[in-house]
N, C-alpha and C. Protein backbone atom coordinates (compact mmCIF):
# COMPACT_ATOMS: atom_id res chain seq x y z
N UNK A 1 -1.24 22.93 -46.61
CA UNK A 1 -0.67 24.23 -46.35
C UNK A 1 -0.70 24.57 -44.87
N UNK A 2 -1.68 24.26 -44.17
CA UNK A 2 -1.92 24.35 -42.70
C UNK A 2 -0.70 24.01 -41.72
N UNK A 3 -0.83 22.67 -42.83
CA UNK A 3 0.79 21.89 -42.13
C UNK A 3 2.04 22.46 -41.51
N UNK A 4 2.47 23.16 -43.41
CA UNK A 4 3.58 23.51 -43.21
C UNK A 4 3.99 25.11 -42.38
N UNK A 5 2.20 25.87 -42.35
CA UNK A 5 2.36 27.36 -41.49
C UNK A 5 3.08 26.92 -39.97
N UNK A 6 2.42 25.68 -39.00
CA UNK A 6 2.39 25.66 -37.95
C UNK A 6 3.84 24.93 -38.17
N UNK A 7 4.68 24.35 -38.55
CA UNK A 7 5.43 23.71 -38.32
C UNK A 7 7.41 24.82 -38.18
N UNK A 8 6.65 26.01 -39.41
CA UNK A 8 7.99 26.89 -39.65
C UNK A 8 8.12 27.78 -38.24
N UNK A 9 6.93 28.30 -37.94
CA UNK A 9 7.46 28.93 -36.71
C UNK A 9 7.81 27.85 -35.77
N UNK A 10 7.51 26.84 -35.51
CA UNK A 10 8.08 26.16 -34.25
C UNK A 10 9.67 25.72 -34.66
N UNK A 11 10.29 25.76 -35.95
CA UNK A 11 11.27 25.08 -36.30
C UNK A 11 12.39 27.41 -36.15
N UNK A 12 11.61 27.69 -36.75
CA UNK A 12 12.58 29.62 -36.08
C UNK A 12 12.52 29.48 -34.36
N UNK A 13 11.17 29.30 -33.59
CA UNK A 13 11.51 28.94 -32.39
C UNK A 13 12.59 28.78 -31.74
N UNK A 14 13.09 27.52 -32.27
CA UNK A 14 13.47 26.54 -31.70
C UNK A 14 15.54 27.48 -32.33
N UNK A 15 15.22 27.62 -33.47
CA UNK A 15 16.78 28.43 -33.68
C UNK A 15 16.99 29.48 -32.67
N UNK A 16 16.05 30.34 -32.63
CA UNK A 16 16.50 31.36 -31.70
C UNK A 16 16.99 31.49 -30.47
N UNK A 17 16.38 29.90 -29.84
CA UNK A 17 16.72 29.50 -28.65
C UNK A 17 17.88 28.78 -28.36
N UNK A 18 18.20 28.42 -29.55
CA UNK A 18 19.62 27.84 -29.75
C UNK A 18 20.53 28.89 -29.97
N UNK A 19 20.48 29.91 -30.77
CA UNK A 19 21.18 30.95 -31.31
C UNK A 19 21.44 31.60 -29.58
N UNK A 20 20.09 32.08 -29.07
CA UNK A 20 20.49 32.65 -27.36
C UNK A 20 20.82 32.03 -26.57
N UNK A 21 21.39 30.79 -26.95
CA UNK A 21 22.07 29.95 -25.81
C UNK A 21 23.75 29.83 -26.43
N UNK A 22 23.58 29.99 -27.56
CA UNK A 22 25.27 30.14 -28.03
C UNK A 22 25.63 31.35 -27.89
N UNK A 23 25.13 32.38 -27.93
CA UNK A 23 25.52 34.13 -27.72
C UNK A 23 26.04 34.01 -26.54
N UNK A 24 25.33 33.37 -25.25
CA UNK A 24 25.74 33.36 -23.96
C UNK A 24 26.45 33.13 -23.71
N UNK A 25 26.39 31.85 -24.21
CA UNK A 25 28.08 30.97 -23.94
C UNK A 25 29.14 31.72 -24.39
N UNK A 26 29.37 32.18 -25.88
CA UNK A 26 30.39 33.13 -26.10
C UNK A 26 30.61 33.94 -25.20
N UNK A 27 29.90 35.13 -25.15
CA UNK A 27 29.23 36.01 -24.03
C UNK A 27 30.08 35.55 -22.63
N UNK A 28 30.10 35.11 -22.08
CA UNK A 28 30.33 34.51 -21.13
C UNK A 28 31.56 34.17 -21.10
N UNK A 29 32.08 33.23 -22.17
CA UNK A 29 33.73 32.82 -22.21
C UNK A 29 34.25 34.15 -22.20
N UNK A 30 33.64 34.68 -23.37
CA UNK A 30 34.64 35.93 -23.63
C UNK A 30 34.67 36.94 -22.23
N UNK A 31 33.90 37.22 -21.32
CA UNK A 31 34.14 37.98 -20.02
C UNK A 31 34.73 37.00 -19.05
N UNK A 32 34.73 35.86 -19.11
CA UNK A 32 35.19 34.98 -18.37
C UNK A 32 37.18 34.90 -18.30
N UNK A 33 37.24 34.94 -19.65
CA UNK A 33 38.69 35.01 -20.20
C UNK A 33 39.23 36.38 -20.25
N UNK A 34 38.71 37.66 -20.36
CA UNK A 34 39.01 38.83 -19.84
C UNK A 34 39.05 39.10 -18.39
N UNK A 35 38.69 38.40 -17.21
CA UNK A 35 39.00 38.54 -15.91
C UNK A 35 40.27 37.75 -16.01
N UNK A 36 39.90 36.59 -16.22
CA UNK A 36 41.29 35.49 -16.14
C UNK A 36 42.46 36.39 -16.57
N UNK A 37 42.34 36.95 -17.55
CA UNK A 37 43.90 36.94 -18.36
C UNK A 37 44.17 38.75 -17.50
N UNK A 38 43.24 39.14 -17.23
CA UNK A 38 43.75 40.79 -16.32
C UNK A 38 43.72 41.39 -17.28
N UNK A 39 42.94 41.71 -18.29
CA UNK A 39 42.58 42.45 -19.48
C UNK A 39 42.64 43.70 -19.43
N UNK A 40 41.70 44.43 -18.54
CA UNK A 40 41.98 45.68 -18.32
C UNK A 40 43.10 46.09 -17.85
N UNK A 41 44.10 45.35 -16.92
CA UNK A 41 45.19 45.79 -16.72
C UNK A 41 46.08 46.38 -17.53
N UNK A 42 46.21 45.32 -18.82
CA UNK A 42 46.65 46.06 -19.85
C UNK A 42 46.95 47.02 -20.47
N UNK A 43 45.76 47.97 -20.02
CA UNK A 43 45.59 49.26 -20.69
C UNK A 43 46.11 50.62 -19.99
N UNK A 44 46.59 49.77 -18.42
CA UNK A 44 47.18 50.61 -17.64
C UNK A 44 49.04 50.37 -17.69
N UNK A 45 49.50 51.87 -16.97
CA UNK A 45 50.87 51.83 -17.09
C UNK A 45 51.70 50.97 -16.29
N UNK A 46 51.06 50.22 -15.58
CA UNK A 46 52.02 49.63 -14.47
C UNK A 46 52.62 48.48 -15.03
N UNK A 47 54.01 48.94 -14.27
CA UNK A 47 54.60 47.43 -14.67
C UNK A 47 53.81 45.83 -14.52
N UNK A 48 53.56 45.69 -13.07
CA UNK A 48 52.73 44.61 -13.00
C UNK A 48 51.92 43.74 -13.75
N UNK A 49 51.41 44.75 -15.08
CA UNK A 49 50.49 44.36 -15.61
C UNK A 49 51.69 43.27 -17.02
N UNK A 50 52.55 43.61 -16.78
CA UNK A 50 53.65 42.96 -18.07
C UNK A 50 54.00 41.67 -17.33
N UNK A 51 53.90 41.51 -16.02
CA UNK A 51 54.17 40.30 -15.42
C UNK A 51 52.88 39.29 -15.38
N UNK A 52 51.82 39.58 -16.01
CA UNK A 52 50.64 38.57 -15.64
C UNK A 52 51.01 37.16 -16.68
N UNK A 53 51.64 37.78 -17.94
CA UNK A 53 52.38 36.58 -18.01
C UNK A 53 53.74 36.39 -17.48
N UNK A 54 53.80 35.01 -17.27
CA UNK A 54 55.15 34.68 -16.37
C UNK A 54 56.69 34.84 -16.87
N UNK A 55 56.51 34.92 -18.49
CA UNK A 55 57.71 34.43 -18.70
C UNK A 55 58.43 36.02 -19.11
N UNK A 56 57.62 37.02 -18.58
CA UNK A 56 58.30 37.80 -18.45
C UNK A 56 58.81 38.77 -17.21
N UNK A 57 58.70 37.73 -16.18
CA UNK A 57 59.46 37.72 -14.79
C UNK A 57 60.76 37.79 -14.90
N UNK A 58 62.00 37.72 -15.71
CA UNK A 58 63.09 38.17 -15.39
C UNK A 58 63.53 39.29 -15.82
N UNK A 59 62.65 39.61 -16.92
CA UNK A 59 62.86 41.48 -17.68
C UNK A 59 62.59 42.36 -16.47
N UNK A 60 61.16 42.12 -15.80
CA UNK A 60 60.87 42.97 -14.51
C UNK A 60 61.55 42.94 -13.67
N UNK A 61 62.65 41.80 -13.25
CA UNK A 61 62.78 41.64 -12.04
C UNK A 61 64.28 42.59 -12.17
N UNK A 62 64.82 42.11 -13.55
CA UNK A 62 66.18 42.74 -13.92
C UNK A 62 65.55 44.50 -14.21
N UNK A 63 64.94 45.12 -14.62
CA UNK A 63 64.03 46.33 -14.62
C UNK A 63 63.67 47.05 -12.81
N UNK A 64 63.60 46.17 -12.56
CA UNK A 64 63.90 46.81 -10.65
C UNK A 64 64.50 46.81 -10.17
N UNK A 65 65.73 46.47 -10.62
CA UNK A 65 67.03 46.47 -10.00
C UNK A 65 67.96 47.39 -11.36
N UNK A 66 67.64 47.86 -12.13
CA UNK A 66 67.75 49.09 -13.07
C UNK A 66 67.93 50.23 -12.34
N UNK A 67 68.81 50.81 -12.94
CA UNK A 67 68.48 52.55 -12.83
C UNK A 67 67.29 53.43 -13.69
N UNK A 68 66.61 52.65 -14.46
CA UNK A 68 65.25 53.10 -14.92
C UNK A 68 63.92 53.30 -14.17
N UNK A 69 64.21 52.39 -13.41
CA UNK A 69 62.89 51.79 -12.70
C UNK A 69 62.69 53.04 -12.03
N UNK A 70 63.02 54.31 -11.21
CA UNK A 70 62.73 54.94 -10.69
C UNK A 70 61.99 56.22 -12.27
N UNK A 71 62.59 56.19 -13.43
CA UNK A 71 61.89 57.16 -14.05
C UNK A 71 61.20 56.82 -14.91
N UNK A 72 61.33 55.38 -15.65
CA UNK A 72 60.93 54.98 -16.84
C UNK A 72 59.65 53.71 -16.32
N UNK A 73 58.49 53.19 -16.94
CA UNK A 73 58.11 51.79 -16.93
C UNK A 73 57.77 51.16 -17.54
N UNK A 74 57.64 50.15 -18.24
CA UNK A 74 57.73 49.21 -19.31
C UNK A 74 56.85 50.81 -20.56
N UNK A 75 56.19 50.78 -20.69
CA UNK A 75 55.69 51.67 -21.39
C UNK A 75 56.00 52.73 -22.10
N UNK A 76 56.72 53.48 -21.18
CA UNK A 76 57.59 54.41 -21.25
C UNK A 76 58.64 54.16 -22.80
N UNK A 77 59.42 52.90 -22.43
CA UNK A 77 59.99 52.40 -23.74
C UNK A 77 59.53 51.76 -24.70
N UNK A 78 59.05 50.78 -24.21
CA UNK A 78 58.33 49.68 -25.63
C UNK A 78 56.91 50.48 -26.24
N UNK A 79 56.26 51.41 -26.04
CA UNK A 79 55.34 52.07 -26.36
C UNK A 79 55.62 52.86 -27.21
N UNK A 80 54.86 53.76 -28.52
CA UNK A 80 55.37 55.16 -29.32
C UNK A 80 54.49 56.00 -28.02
N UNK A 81 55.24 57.31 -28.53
CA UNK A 81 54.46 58.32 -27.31
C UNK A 81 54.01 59.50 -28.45
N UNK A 82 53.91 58.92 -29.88
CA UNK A 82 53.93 60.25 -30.69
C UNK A 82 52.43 60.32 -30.56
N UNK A 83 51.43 59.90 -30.52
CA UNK A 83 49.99 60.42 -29.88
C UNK A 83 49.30 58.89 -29.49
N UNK A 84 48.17 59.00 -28.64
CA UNK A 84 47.36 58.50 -28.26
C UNK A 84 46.85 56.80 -28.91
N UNK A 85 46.31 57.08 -30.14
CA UNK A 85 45.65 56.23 -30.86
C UNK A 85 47.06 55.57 -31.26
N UNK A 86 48.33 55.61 -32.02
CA UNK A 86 49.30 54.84 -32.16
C UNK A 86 49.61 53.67 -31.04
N UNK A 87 49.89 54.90 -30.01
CA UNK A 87 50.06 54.25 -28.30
C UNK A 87 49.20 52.43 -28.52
N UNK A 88 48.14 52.91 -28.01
CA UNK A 88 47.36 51.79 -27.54
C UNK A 88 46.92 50.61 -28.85
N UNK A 89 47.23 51.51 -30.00
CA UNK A 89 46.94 50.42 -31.42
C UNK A 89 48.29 49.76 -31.17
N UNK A 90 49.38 50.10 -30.81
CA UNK A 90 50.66 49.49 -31.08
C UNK A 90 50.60 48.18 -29.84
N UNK A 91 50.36 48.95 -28.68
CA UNK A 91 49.74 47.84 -27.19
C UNK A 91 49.05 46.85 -28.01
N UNK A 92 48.13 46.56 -28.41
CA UNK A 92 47.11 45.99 -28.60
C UNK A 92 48.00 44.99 -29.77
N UNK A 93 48.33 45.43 -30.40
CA UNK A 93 49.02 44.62 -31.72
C UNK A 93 49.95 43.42 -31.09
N UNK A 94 51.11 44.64 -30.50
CA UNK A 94 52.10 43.59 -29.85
C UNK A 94 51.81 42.95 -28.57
N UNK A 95 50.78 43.50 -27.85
CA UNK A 95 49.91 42.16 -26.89
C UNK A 95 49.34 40.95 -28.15
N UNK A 96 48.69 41.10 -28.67
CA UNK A 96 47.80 39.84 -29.14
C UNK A 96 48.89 39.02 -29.72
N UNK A 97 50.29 39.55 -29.99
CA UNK A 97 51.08 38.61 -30.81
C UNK A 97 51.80 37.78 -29.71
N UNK A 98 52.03 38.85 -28.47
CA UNK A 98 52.97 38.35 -27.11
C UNK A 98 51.76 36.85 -26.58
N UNK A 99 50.45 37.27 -26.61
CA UNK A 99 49.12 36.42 -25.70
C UNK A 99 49.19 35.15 -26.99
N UNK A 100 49.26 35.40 -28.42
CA UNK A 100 49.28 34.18 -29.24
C UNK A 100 49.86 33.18 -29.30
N UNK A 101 51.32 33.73 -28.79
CA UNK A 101 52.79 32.78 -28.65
C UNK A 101 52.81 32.39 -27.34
N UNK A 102 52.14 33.20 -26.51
CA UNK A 102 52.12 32.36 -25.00
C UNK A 102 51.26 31.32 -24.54
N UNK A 103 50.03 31.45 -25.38
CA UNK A 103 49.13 30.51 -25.66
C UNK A 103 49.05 29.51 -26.09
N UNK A 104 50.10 29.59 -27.20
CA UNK A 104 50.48 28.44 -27.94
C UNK A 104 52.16 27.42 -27.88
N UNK A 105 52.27 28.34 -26.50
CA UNK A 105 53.38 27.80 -25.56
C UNK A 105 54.57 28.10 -26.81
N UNK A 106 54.86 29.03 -27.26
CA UNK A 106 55.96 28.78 -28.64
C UNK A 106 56.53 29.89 -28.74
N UNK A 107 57.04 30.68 -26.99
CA UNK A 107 57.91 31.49 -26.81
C UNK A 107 58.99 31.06 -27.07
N UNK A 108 60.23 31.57 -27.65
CA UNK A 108 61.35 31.31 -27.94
C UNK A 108 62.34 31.25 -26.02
N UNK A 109 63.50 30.23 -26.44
CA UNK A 109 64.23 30.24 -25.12
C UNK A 109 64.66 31.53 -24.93
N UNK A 110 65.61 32.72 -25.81
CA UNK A 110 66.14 33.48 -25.66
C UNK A 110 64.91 34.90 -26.78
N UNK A 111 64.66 35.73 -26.10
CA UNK A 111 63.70 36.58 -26.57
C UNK A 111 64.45 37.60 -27.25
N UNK A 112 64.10 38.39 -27.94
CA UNK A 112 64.95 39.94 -29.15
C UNK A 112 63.88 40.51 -29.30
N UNK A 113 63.91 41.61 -29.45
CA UNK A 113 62.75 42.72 -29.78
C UNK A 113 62.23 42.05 -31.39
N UNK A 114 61.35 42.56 -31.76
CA UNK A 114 60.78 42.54 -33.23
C UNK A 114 61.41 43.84 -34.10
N UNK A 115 61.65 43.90 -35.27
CA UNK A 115 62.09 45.01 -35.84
C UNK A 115 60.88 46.48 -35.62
N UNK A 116 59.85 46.28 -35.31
CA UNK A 116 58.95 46.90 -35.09
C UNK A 116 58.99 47.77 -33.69
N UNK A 117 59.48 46.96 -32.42
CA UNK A 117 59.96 47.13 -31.62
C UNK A 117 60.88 47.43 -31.27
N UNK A 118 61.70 47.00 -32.22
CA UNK A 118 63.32 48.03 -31.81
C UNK A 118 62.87 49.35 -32.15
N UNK A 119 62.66 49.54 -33.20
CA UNK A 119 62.42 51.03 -33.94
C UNK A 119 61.88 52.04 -32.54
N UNK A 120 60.77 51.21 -31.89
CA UNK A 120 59.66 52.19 -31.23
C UNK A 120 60.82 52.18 -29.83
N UNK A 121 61.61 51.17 -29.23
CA UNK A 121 62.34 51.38 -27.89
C UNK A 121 63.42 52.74 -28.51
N UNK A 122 64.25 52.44 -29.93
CA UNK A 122 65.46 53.23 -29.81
C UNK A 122 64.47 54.96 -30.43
N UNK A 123 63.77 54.99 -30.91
CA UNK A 123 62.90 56.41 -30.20
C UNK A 123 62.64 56.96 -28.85
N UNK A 124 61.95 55.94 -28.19
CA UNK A 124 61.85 56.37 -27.34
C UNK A 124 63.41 56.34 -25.99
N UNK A 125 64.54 55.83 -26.70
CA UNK A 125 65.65 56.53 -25.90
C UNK A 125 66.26 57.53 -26.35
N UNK A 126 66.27 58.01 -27.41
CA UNK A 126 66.12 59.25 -28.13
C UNK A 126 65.72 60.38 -27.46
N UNK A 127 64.31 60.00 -27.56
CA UNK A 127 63.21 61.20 -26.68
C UNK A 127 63.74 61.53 -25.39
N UNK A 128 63.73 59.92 -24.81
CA UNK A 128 64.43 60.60 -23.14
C UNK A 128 65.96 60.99 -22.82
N UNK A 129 66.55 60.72 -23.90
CA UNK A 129 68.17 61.12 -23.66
C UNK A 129 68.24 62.16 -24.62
N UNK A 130 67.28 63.16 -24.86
CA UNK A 130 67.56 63.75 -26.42
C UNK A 130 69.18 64.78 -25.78
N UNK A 131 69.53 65.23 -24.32
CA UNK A 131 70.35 65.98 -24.59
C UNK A 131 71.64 65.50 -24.38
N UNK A 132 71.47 64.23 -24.41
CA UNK A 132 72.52 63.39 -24.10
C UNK A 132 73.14 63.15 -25.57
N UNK A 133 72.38 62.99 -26.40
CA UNK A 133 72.63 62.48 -27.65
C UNK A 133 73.04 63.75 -28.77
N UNK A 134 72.35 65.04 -28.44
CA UNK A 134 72.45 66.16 -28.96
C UNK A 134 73.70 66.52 -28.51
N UNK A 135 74.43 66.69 -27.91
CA UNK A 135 75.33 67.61 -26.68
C UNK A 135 76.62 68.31 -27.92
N UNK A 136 76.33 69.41 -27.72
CA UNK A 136 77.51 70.25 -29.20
C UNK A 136 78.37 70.83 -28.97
N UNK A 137 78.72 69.82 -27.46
CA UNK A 137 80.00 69.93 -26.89
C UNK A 137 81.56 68.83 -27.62
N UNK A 138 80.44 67.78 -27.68
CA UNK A 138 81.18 66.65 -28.98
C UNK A 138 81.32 66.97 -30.22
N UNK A 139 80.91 67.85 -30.83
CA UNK A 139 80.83 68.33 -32.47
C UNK A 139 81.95 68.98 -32.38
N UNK A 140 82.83 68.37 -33.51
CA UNK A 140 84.03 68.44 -33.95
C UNK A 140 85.21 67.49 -33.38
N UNK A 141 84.74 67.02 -32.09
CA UNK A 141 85.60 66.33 -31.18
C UNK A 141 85.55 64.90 -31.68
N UNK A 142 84.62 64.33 -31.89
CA UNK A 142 84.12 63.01 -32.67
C UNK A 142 83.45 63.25 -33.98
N UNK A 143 84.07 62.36 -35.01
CA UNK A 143 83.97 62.27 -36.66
C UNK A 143 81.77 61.70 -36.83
N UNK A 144 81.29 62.47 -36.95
CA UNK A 144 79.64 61.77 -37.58
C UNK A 144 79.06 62.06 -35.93
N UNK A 145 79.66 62.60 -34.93
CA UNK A 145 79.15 62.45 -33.19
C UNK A 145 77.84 62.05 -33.58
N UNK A 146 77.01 63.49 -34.33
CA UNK A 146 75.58 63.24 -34.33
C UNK A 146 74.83 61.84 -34.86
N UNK A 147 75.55 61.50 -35.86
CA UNK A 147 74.85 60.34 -36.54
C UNK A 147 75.18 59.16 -35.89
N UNK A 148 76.43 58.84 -35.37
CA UNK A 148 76.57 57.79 -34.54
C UNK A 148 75.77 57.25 -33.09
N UNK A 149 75.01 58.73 -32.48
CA UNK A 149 74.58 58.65 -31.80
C UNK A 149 73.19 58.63 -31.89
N UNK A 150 72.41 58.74 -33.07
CA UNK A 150 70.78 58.74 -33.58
C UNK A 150 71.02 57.53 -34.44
N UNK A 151 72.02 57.17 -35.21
CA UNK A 151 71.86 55.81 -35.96
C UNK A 151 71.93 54.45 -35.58
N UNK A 152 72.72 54.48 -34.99
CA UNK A 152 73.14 53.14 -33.87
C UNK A 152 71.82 53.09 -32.95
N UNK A 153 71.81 51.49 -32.72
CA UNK A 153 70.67 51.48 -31.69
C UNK A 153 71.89 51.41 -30.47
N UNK A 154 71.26 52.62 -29.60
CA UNK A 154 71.18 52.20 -28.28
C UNK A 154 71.84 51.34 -27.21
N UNK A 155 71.21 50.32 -27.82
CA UNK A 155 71.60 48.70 -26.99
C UNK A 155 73.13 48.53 -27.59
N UNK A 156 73.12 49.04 -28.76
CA UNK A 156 74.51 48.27 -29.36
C UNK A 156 75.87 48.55 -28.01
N UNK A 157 75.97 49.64 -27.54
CA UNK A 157 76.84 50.13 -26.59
C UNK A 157 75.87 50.06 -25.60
N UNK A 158 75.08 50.19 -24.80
CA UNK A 158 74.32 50.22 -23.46
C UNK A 158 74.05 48.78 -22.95
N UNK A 159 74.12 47.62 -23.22
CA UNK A 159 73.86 46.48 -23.43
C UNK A 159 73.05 46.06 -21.82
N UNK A 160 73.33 46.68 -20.82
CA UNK A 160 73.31 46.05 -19.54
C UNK A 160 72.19 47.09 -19.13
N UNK A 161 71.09 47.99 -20.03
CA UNK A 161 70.20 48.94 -19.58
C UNK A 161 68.91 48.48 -20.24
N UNK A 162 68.07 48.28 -19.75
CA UNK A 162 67.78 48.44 -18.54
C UNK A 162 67.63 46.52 -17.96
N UNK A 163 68.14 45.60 -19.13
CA UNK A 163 67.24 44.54 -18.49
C UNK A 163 68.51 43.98 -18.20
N UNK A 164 69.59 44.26 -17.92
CA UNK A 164 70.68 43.40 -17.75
C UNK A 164 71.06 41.83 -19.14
N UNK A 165 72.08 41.16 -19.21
CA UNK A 165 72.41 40.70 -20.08
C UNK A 165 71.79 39.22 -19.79
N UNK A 166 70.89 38.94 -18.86
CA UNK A 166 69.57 37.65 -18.67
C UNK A 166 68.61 38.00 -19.50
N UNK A 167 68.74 37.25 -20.96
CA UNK A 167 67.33 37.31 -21.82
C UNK A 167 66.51 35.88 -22.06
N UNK A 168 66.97 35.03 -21.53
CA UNK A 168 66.35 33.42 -21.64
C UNK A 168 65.35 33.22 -20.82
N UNK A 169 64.51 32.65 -21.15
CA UNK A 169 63.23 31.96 -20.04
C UNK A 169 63.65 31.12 -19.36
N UNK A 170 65.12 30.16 -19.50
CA UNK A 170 65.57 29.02 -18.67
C UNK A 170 65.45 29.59 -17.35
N UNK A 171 65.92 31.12 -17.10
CA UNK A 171 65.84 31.45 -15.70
C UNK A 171 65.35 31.50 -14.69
N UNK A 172 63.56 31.37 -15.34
CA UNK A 172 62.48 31.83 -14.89
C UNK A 172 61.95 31.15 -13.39
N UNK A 173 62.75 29.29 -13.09
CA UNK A 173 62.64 29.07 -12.26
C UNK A 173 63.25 29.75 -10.94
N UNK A 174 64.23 30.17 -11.42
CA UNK A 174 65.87 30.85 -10.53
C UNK A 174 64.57 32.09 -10.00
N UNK A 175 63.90 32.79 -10.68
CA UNK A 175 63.20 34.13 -10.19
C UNK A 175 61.76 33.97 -9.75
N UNK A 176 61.76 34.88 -8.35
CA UNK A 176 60.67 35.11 -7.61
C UNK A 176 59.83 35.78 -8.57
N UNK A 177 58.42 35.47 -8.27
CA UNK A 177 57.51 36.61 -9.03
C UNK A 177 57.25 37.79 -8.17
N UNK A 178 57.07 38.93 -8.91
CA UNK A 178 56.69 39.71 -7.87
C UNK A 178 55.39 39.69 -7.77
N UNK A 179 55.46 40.20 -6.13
CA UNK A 179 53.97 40.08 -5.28
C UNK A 179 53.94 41.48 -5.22
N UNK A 180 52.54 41.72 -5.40
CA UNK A 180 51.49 42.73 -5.73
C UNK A 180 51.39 43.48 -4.15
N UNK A 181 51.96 44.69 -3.87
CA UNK A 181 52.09 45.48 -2.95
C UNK A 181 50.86 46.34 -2.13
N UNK A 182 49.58 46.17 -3.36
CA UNK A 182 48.91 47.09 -2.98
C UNK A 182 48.27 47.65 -2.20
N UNK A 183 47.58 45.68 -1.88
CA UNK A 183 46.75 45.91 -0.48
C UNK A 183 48.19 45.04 0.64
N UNK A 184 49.03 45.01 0.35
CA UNK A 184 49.97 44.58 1.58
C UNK A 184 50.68 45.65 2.34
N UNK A 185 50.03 45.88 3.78
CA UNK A 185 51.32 47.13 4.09
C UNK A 185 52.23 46.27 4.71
N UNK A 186 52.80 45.05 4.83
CA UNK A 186 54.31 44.74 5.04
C UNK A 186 54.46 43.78 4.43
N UNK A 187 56.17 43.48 3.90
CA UNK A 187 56.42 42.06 3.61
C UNK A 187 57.05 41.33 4.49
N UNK A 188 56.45 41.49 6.04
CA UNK A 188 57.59 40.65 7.02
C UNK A 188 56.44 39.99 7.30
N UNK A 189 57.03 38.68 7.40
CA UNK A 189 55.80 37.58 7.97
C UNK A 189 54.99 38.08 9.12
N UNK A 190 54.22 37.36 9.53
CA UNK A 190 54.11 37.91 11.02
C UNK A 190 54.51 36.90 12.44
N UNK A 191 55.25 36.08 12.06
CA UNK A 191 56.30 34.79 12.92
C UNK A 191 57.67 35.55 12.84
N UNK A 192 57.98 36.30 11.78
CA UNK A 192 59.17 36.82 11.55
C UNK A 192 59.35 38.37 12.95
N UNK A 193 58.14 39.08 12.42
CA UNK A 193 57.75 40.14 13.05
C UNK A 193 58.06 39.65 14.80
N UNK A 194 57.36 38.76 14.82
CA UNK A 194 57.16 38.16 16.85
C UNK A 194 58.63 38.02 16.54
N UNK A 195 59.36 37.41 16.23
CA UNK A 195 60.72 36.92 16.19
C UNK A 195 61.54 38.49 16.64
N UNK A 196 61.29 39.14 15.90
CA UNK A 196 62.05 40.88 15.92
C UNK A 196 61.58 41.47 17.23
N UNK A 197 60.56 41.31 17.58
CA UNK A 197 60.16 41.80 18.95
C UNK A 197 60.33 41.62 20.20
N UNK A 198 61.09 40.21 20.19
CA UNK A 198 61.57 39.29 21.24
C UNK A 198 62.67 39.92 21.54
């Protein structure tokens, strides 16, 4: 009996020390892979943060050269705005599905919203065009005005708003990424700059 007292604690020992050396490691990947991937960015509104993956460098790039870009940003549309907790449950959903397929390299060549996603963009052009779409200056002038203009998505007639008619990843070589402005106060070289001063 002596035997087997001294032998069980050294054999729990020995798990625990194994168990706190695998916590770590998780531990560790998992903050390791949340810097890498710009995790917290996520949770913020900036466009930038939709470009950390690459292959969606030509939506942004076609999105800054938009007439949106001054009022709207990625968020603005692909987001619900009907409260808080939807917001960021909906982020979170359609990130982990966008980070799964990018991960597993098995983005499609030519991209389409999800039915989930259409729903939440043609709301939210709704919301921001509501008096565009309301206007009861057209009632009577056009047969259904109202319904044609809340039933139809959007895109069906707008086609070139906001991302222009480039939806393929083939492009992606053709486009610059954008560079991060924040801490840069110029984008002129500084060989370019001496050049201008001459």
């Amino acid at each position: 009996m002596n035997f087997n007292r001294e032998i069980l604690p050294n054999k729990k020992s020995k798990w625990r020390k194994v168990a706190i050396v695998l916590i770590g490691i998780v531990t560790g990947l998992g903050f390791f892979m949340a810097k890498e991937a710009s995790l917290v960015s996520y949770m913020s509104d900036d466009p930038l943060a939709c470009v950390n993956c690459h292959v969606m460098t030509p939506m942004y790039n076609s999105w800054m050269h938009s007439s949106h870009r001054e009022q709207a940003s990625c968020n603005d549309c692909h987001v619900p705005h009907d409260n808080v907790f939807n917001k960021y449950y909906f982020k979170a959903k359609d990130g982990l599905f966008h980070a799964s397929v990018f991960t597993a390299r098995a983005e499609p060549e030519v991209m389409f919203m999800r039915e989930a996603s259409q729903e939440v963009v043609q709301n939210n052009c709704i919301r921001c065009h509501i008096q565009q779409v309301t206007q009861v200056k057209y009632d009577g002038w056009l047969e259904n005005h109202q319904e044609n203009r809340t039933e139809r998505k959007c895109w069906s007639c707008h086609q070139e708003l906001p991302h222009g008619t480039v939806h393929g990843i083939s492009t992606i070589r053709n486009n610059i990424a954008p560079i991060p402005t924040d801490n840069v106060e110029t984008v002129i070289p500084e060989w370019l700059n001496q050049q201008i001063k001459k």
